[in-house]
Protein backbone atom coordinates (compact mmCIF):
# COMPACT_ATOMS: atom_id res chain seq x y z
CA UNK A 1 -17.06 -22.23 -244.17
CA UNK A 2 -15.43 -25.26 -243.27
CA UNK A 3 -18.78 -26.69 -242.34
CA UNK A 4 -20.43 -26.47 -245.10
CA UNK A 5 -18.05 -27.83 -247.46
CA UNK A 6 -17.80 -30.92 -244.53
CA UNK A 7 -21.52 -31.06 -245.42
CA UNK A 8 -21.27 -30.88 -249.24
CA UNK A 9 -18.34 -33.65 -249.99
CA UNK A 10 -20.58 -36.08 -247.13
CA UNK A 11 -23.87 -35.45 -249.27
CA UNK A 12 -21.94 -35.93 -252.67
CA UNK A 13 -22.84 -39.64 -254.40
CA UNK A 14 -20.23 -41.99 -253.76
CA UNK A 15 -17.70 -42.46 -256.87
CA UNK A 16 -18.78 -45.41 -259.46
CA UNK A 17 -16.48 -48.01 -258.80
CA UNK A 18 -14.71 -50.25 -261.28
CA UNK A 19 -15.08 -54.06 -260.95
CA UNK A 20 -12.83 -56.63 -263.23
CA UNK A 21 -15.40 -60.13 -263.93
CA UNK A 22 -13.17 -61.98 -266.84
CA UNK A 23 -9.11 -60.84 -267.13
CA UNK A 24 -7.91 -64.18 -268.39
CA UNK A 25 -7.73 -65.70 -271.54
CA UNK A 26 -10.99 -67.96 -273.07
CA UNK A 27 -10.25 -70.87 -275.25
CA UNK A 28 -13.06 -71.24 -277.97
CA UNK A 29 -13.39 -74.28 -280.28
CA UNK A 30 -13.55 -73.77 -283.96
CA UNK A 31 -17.29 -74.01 -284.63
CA UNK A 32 -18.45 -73.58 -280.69
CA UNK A 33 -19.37 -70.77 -277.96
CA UNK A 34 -18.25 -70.23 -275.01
CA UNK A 35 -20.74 -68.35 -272.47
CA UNK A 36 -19.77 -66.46 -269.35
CA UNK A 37 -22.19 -65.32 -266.55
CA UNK A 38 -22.66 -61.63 -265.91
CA UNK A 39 -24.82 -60.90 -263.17
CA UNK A 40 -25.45 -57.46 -262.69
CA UNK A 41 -26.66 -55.45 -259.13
CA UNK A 42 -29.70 -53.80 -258.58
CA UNK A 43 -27.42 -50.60 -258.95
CA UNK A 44 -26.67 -48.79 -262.62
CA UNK A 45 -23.71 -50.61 -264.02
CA UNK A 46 -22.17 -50.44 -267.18
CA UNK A 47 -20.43 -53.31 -269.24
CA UNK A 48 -17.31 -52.66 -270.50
CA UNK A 49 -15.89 -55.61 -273.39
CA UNK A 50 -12.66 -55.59 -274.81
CA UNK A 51 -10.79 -58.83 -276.45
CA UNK A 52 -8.33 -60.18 -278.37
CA UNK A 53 -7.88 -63.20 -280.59
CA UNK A 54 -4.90 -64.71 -279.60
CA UNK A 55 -4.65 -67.75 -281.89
CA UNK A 56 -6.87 -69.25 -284.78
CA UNK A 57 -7.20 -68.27 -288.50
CA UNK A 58 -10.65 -66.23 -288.07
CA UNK A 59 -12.17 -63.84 -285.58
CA UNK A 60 -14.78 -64.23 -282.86
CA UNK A 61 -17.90 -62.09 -282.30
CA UNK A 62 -18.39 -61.28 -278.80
CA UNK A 63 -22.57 -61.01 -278.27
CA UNK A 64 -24.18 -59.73 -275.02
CA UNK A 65 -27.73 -61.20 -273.89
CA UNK A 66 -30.01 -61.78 -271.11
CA UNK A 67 -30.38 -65.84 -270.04
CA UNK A 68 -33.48 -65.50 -271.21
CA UNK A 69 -32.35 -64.52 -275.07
CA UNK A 70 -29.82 -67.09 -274.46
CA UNK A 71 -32.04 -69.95 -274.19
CA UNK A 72 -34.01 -68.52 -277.17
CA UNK A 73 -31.03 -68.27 -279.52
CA UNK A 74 -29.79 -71.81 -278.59
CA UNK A 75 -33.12 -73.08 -279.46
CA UNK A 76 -33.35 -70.85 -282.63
CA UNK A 77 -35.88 -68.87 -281.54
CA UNK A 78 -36.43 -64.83 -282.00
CA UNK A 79 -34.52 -63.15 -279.39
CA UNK A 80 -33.27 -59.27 -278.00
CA UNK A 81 -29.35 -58.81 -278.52
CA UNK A 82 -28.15 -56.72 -275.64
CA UNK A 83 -25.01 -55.32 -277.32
CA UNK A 84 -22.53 -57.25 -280.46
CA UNK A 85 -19.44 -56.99 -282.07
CA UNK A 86 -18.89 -58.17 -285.69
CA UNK A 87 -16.52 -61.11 -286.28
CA UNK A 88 -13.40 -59.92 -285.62
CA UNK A 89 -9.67 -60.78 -284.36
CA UNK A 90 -10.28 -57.88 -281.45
CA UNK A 91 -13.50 -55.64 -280.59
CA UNK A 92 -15.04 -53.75 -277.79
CA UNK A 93 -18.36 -52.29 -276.81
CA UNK A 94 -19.59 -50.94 -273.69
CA UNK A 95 -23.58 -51.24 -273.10
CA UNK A 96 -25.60 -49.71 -269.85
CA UNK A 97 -28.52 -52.44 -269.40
CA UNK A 98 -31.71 -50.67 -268.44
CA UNK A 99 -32.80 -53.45 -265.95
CA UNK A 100 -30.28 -55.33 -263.43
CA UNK A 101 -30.76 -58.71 -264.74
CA UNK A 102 -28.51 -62.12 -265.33
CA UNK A 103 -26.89 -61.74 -268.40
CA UNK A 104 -24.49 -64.05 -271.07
CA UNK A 105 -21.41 -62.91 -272.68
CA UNK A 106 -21.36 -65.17 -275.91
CA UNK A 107 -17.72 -66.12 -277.51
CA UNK A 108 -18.84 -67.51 -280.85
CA UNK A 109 -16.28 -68.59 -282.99
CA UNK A 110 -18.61 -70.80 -285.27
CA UNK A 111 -16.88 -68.91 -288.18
CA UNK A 112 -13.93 -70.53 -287.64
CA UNK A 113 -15.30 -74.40 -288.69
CA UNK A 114 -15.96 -72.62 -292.18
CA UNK A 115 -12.36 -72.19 -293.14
């Protein structure tokens, strides 16, 4: 019996593991974005966002995209938004991309400049 169960936990996936990108705190210009590179592995991953405004009289939206979108939304061009939060003083959102792929997190406090 011992065997088998040997047999079972060595044929049983391997436990997701947990990996910390960004734990520090992101200064933001009123009016301006800040970007931050997320490059996922050919594995299934899952992106997990929380934040916290810290100082400033408005909230930040926190917007997930692939460089591609990026480079279309700087250029004001139609793009796909991954995952969003509304403009807010603190948010989350977790998102599982479909395709490993290099992706943004946006920090946009351009709401900011209109106070």
């Amino acid at each position: 019996m011992t065997a088998l169960w040997l047999a079972m936990l060595l044929a049983a996936p391997t436990p997701p593991r947990s990996v910390t990108l960004f734990d520090d705190a992101v200064k933001v210009g009123p009016s301006k974005i800040r970007t931050l590179d997320v490059d996922l592995p050919v594995e299934p991953a899952r992106i997990v966002c929380n934040y916290e405004v810290v100082s400033g009289g408005s909230g930040v939206r926190v917007v997930l995209l692939k460089q591609e979108d990026l480079a279309r939304w700087l250029r004001g061009e139609a793009h796909d938004v991954e995952a969003s939060t509304p403009y807010a003083r603190e948010g989350a959102f977790t998102h599982k991309p479909a395709d490993p792929d290099h992706y943004q997190l946006v920090l946009d406090n351009r709401l900011e400049g209109r106070s």
